[in-house]
C-alpha atoms as a PDB file:
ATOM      1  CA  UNK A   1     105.364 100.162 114.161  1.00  0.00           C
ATOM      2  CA  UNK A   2     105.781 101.418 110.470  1.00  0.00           C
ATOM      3  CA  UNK A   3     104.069  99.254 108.297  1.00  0.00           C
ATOM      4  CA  UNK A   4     105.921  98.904 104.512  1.00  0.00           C
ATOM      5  CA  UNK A   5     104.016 100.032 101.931  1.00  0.00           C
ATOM      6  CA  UNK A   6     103.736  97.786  99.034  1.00  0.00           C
ATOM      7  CA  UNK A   7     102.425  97.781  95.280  1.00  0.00           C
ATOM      8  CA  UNK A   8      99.968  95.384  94.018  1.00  0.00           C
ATOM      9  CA  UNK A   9      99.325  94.027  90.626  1.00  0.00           C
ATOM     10  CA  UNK A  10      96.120  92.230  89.132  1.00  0.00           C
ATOM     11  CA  UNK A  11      94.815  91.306  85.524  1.00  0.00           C
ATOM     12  CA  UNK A  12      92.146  89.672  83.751  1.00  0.00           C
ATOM     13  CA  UNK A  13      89.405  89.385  86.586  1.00  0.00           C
ATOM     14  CA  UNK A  14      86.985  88.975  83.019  1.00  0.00           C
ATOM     15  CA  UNK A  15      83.834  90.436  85.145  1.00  0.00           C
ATOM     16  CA  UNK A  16      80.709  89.327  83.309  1.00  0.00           C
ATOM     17  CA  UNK A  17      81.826  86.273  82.605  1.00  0.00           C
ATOM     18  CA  UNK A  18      80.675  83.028  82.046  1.00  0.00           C
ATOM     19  CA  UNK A  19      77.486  84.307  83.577  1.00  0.00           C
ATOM     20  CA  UNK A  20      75.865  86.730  86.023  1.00  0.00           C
ATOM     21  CA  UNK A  21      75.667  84.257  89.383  1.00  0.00           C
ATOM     22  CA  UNK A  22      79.711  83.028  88.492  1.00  0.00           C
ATOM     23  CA  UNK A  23      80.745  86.752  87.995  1.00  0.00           C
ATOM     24  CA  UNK A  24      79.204  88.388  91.270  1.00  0.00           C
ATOM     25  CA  UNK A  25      80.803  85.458  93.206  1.00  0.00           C
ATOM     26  CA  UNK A  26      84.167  86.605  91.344  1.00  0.00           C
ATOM     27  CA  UNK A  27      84.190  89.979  92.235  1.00  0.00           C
ATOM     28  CA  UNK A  28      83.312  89.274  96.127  1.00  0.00           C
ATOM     29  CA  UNK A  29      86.380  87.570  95.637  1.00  0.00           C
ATOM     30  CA  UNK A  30      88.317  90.140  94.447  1.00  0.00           C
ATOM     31  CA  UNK A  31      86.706  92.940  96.790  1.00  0.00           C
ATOM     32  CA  UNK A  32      87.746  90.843  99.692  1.00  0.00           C
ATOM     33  CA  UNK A  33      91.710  90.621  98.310  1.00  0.00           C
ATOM     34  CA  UNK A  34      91.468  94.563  97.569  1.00  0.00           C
ATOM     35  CA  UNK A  35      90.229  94.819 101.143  1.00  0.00           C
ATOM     36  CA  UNK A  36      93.277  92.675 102.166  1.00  0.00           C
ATOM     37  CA  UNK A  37      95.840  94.633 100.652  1.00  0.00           C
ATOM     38  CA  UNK A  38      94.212  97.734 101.412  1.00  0.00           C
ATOM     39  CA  UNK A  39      96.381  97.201 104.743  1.00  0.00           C
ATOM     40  CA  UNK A  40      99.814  98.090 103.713  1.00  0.00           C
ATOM     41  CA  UNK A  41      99.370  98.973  99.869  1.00  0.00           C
ATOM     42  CA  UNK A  42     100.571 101.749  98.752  1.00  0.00           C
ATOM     43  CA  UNK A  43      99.112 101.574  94.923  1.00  0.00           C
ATOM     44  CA  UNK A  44      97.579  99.150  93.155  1.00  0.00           C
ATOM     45  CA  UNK A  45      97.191  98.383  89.686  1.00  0.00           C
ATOM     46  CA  UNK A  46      94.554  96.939  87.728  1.00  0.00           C
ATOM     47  CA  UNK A  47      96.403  96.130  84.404  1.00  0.00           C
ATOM     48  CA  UNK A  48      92.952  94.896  81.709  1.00  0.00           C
ATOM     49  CA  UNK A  49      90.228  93.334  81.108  1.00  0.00           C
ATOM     50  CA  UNK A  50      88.506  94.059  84.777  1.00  0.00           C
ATOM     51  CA  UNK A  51      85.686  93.739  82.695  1.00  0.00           C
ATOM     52  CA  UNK A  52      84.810  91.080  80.199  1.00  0.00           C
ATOM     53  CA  UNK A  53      83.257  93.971  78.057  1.00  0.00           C
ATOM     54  CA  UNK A  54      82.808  97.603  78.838  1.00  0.00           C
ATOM     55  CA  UNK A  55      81.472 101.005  76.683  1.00  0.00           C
ATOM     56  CA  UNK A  56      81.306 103.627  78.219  1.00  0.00           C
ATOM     57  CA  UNK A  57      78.099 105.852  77.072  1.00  0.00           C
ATOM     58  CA  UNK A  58      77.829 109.236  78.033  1.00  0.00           C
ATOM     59  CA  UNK A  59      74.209 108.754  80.161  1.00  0.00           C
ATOM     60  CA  UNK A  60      74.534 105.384  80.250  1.00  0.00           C
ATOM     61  CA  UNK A  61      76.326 103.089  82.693  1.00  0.00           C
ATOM     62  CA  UNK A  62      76.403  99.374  82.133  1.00  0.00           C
ATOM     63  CA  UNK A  63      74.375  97.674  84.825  1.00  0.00           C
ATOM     64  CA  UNK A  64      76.654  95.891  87.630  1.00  0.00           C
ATOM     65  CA  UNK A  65      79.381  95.963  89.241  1.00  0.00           C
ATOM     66  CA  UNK A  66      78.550  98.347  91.657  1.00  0.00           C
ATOM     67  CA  UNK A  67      80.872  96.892  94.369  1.00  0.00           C
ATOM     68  CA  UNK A  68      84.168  97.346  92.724  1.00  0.00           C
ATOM     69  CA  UNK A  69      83.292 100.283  92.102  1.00  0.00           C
ATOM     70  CA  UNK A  70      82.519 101.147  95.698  1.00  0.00           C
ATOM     71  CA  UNK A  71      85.598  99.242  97.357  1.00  0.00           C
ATOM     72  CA  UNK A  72      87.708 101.311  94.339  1.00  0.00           C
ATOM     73  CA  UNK A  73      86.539 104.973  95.684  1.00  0.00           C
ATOM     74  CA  UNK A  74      87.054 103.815  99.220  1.00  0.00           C
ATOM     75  CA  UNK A  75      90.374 102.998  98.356  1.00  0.00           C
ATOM     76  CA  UNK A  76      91.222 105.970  96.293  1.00  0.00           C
ATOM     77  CA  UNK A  77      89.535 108.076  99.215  1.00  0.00           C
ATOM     78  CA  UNK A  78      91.965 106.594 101.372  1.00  0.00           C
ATOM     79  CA  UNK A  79      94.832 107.835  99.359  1.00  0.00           C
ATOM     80  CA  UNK A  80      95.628 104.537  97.956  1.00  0.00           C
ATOM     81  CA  UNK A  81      96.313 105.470  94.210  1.00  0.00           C
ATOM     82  CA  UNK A  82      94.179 102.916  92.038  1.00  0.00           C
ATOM     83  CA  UNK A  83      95.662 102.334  88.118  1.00  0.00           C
ATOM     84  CA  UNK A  84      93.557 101.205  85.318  1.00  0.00           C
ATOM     85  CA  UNK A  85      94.896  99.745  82.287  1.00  0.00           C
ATOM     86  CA  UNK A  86      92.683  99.424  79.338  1.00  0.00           C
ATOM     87  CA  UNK A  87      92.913  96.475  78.091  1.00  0.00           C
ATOM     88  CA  UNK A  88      91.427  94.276  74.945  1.00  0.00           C
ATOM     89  CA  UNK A  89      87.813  93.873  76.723  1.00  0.00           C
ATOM     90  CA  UNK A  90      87.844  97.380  78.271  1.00  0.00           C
ATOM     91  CA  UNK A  91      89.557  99.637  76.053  1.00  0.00           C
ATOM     92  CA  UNK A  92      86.541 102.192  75.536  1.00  0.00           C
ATOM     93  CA  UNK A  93      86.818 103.231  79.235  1.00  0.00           C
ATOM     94  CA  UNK A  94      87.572 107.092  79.053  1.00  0.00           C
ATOM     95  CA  UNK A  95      86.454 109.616  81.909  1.00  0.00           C
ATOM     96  CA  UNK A  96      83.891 108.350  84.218  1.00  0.00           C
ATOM     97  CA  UNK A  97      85.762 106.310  86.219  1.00  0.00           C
ATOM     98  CA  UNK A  98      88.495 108.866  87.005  1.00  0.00           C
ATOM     99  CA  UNK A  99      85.735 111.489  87.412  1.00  0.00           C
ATOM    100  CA  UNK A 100      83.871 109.043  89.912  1.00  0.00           C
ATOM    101  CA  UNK A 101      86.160 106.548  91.428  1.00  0.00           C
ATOM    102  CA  UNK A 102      89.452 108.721  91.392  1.00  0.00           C
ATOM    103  CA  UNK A 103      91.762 105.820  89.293  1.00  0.00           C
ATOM    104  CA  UNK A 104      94.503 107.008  86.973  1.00  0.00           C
ATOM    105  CA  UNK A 105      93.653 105.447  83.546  1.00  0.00           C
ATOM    106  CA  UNK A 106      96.850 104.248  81.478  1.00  0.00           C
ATOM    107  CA  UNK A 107      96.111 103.705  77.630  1.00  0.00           C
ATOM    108  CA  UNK A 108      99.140 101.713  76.864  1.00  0.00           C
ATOM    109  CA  UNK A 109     102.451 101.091  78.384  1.00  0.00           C
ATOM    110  CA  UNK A 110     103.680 102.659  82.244  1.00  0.00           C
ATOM    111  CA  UNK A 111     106.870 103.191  82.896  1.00  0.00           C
ATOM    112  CA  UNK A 112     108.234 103.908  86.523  1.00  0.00           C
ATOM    113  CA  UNK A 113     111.095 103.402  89.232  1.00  0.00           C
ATOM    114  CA  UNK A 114     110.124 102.291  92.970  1.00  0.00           C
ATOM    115  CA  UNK A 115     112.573 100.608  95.735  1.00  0.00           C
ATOM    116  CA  UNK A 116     115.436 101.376  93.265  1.00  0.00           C
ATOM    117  CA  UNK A 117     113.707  98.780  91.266  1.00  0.00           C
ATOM    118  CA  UNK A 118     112.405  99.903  87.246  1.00  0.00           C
ATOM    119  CA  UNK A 119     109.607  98.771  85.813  1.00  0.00           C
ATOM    120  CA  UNK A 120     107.766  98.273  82.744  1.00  0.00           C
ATOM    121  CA  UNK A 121     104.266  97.969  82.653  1.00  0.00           C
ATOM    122  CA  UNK A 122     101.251  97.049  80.202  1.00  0.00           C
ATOM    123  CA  UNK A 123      98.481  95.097  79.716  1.00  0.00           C
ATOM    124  CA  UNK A 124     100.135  92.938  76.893  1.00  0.00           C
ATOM    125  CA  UNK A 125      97.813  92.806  74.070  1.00  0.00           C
ATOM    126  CA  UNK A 126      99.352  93.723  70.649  1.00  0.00           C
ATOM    127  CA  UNK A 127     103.170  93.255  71.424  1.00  0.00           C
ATOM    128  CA  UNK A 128     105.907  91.259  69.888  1.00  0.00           C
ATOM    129  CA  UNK A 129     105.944  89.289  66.711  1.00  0.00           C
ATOM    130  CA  UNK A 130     102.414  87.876  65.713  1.00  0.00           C
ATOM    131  CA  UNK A 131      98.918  88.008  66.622  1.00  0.00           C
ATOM    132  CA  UNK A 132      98.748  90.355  63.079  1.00  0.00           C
ATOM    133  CA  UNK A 133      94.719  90.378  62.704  1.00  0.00           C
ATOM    134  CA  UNK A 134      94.039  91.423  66.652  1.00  0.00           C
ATOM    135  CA  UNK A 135      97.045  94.226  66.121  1.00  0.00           C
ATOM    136  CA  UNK A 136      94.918  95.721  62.724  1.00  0.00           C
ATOM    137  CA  UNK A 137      91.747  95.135  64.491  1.00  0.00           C
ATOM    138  CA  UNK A 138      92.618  97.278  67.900  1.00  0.00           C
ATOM    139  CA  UNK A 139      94.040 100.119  65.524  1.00  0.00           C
ATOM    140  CA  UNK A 140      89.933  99.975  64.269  1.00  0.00           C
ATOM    141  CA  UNK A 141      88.406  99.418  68.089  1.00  0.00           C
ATOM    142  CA  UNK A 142      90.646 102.610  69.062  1.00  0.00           C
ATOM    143  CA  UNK A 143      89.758 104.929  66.100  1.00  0.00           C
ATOM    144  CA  UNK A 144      87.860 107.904  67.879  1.00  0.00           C
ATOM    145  CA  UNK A 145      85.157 107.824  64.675  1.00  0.00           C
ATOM    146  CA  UNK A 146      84.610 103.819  65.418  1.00  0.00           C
ATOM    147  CA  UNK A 147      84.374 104.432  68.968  1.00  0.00           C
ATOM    148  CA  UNK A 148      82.038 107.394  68.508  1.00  0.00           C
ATOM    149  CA  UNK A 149      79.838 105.208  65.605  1.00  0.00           C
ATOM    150  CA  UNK A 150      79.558 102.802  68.028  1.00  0.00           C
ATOM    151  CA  UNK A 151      77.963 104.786  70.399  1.00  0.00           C
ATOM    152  CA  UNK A 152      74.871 105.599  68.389  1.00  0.00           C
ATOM    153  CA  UNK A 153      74.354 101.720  68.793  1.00  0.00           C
ATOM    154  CA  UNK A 154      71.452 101.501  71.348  1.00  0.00           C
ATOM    155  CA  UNK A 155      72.802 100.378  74.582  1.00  0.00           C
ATOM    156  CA  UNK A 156      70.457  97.359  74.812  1.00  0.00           C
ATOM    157  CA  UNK A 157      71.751  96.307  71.172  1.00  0.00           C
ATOM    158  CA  UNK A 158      75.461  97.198  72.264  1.00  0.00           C
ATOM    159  CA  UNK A 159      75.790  95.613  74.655  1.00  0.00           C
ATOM    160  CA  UNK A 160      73.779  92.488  74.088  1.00  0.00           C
ATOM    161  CA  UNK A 161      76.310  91.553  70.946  1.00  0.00           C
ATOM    162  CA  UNK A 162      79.122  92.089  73.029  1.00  0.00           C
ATOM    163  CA  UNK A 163      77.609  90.387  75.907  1.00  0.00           C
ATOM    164  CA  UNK A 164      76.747  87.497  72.883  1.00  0.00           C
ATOM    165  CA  UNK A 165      80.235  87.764  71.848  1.00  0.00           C
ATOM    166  CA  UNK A 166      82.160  86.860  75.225  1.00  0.00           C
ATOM    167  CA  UNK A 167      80.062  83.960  75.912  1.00  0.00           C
ATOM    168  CA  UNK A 168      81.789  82.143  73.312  1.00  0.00           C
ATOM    169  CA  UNK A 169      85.347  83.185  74.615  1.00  0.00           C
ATOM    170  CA  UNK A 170      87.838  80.572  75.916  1.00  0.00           C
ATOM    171  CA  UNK A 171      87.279  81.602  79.678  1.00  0.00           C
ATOM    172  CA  UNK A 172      83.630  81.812  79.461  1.00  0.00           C
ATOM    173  CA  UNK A 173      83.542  78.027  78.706  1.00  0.00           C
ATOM    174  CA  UNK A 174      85.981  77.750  81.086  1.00  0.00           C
ATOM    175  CA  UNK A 175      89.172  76.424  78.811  1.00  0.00           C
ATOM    176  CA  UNK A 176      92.444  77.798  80.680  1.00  0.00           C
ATOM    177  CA  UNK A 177      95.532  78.483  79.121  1.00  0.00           C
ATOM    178  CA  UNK A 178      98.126  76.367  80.718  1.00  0.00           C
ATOM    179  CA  UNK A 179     100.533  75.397  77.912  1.00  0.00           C
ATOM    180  CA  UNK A 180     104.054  77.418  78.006  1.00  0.00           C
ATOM    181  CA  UNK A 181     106.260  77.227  74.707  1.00  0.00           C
ATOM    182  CA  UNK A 182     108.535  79.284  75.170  1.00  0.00           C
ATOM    183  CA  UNK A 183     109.369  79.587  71.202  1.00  0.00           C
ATOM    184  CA  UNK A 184     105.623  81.279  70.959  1.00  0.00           C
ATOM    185  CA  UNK A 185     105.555  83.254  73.782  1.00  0.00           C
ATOM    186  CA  UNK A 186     105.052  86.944  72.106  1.00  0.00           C
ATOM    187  CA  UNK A 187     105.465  88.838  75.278  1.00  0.00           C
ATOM    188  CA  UNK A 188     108.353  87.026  76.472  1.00  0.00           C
ATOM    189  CA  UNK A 189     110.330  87.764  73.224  1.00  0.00           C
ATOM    190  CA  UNK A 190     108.764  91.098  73.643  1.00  0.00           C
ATOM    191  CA  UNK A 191     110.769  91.712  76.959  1.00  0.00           C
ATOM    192  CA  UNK A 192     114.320  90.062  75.691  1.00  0.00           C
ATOM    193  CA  UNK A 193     113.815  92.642  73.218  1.00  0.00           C
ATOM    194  CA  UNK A 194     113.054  95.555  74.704  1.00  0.00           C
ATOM    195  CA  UNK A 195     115.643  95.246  77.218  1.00  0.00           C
ATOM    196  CA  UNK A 196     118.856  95.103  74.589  1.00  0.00           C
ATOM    197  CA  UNK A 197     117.791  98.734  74.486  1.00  0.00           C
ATOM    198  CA  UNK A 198     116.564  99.430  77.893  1.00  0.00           C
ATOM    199  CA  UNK A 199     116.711  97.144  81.179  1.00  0.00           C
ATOM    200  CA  UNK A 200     114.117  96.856  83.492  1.00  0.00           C
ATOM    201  CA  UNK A 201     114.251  94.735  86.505  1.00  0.00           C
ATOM    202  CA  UNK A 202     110.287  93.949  86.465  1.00  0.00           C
ATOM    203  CA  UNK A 203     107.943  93.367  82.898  1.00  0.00           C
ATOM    204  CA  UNK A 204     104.833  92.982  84.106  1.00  0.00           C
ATOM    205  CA  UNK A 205     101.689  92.103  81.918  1.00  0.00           C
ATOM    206  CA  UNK A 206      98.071  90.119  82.327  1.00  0.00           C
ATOM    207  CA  UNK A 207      96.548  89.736  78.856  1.00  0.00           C
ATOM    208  CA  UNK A 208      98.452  86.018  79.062  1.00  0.00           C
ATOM    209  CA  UNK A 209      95.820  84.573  81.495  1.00  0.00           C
ATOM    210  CA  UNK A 210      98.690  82.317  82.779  1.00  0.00           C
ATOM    211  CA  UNK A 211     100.961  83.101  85.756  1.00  0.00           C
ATOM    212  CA  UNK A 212     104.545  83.496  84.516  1.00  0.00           C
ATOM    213  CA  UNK A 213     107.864  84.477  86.630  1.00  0.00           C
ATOM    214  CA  UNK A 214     110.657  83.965  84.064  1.00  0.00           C
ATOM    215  CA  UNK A 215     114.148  85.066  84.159  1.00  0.00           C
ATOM    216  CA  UNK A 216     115.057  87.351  81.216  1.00  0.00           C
ATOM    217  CA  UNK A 217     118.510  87.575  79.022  1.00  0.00           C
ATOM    218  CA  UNK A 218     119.535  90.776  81.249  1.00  0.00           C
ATOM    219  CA  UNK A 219     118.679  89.062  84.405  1.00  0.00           C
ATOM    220  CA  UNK A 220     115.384  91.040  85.235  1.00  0.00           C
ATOM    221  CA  UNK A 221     112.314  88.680  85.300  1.00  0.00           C
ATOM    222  CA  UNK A 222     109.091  89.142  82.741  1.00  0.00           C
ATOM    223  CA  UNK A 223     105.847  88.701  85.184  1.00  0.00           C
ATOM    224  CA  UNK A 224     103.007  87.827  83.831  1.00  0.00           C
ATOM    225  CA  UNK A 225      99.613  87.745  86.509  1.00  0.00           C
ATOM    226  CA  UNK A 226      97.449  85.490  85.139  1.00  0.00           C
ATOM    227  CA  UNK A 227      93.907  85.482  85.337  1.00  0.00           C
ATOM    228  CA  UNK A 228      90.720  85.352  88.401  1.00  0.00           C
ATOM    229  CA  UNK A 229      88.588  82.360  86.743  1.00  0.00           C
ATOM    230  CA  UNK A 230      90.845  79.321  87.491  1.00  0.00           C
ATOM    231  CA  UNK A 231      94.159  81.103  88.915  1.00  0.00           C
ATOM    232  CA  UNK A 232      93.625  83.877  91.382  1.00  0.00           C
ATOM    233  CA  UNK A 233      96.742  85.501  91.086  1.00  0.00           C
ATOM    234  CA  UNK A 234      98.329  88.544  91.748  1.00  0.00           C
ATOM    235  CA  UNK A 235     102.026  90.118  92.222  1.00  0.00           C
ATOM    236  CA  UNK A 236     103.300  92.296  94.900  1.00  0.00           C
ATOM    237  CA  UNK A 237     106.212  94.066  94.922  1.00  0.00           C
ATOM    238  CA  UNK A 238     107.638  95.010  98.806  1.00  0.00           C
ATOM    239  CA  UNK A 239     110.235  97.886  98.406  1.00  0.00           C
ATOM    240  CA  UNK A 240     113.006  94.961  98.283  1.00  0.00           C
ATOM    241  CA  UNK A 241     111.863  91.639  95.721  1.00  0.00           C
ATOM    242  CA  UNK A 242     108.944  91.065  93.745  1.00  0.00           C
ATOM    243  CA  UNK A 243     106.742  87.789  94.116  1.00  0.00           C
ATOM    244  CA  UNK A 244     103.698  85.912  92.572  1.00  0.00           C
ATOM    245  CA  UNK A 245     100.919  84.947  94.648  1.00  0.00           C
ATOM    246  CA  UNK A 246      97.494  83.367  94.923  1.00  0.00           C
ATOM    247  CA  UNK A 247      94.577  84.632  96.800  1.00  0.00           C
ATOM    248  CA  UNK A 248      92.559  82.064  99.079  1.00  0.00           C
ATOM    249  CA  UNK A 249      94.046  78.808  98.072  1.00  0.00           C
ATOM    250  CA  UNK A 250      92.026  75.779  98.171  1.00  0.00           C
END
């Protein structure tokens, strides 16, 4: 029997959040759905913020996480391709995980046709109209001299403000974002935008931490995949439709 070979999407698992016992239990979580769609996936994609915070040192690797790392090289040895999106919590991740794990990193946006189906992907931070002071501060966080400055910052002092930092975040307290207005929704105007110029059948984003399957104005649908602290959701894509799940729901 051939078995169809599908593509997986996931956002916004926030490791390291709200605290080290909550966090481990997430990412069993998550290494158990990786392990499920292992079966019949054909790539999966990680699209931002995997990690609450992560710097990547040269001789230094933040402690934890060890077994998403290990489930992601099985997977890649299996030649399952793995994508990483950088997104607003992880955006100084450079070479060590392709060296070691085997992912392709994406910086920005991802482009690509599968099934006869086009889509458009990113992690969704920066777009559309709005959000002005996180746009001018991620042009700072991705300067190479701020990223290099930051690594003569003692790892123990590094990352224990940014460690300080996303304890006071909206999911580490755990807040949720469940309100939809559609008049605010950056990303969504973002999509009825972009595809006056160029349709895609599939936008899909995290960055929203709320699980979105709207129609747009050219009749493909903007997808967004929510997040793993109160959600648990993912999209998979099957050669022929696209839907929105949830993993192990209570």
């Amino acid at each position: 029997m051939t078995i169809t070979k599908k593509l997986y999407f996931a956002s916004d698992f926030h490791l390291g959040i709200p605290n080290y016992a909550k966090s481990l239990e997430r990412e069993k979580r998550i290494i158990r759905w990786l392990g499920q769609v292992s079966n019949d996936a054909e790539k999966i994609f990680l699209m931002g913020d995997i990690f609450d915070f992560w710097y990547e040192y040269k001789k230094v690797v933040p402690k934890g996480f060890v077994r998403l790392q290990g489930k992601i090289a099985e997977l890649t040895d299996r030649g399952i391709e793995v994508y990483f999106f950088k997104g607003n919590h992880d955006m100084w991740m450079f070479s060590y995980f392709q060296n070691e794990l085997g992912i392709k990193l994406v910086s920005d946006e991802l482009e690509l046709s599968h099934g006869g189906k086009s889509f458009y992907l990113h992690h969704g931070d920066g777009l559309g109209d709005g959000d002005y002071s996180y746009k001018f501060l991620k042009r700072v966080f991705r300067n190479p001299i701020c990223i290099k400055l930051f690594g003569f910052i003692p790892s123990r002092i590094g990352l224990g403000v940014a460690h300080y930092f996303s304890s006071k975040s909206r999911l580490a307290n755990a807040e949720a974002d469940e309100i939809f207005n559609e008049d605010s929704e950056w990303l969504l105007q973002f999509c009825n935008d972009k595809v006056k110029t160029k349709p895609y059948d599939y936008m899909i984003f995290g960055h929203r931490h709320l699980p979105l399957d709207i129609k747009l104005d050219n009749g493909g649908r903007y997808i967004n995949l929510g997040e793993w602290i109160h959600h648990n959701t993912y999209a998979v894509f099957d050669g022929n439709s696209l839907t929105l799940e949830t993993f192990e729901k209570e």
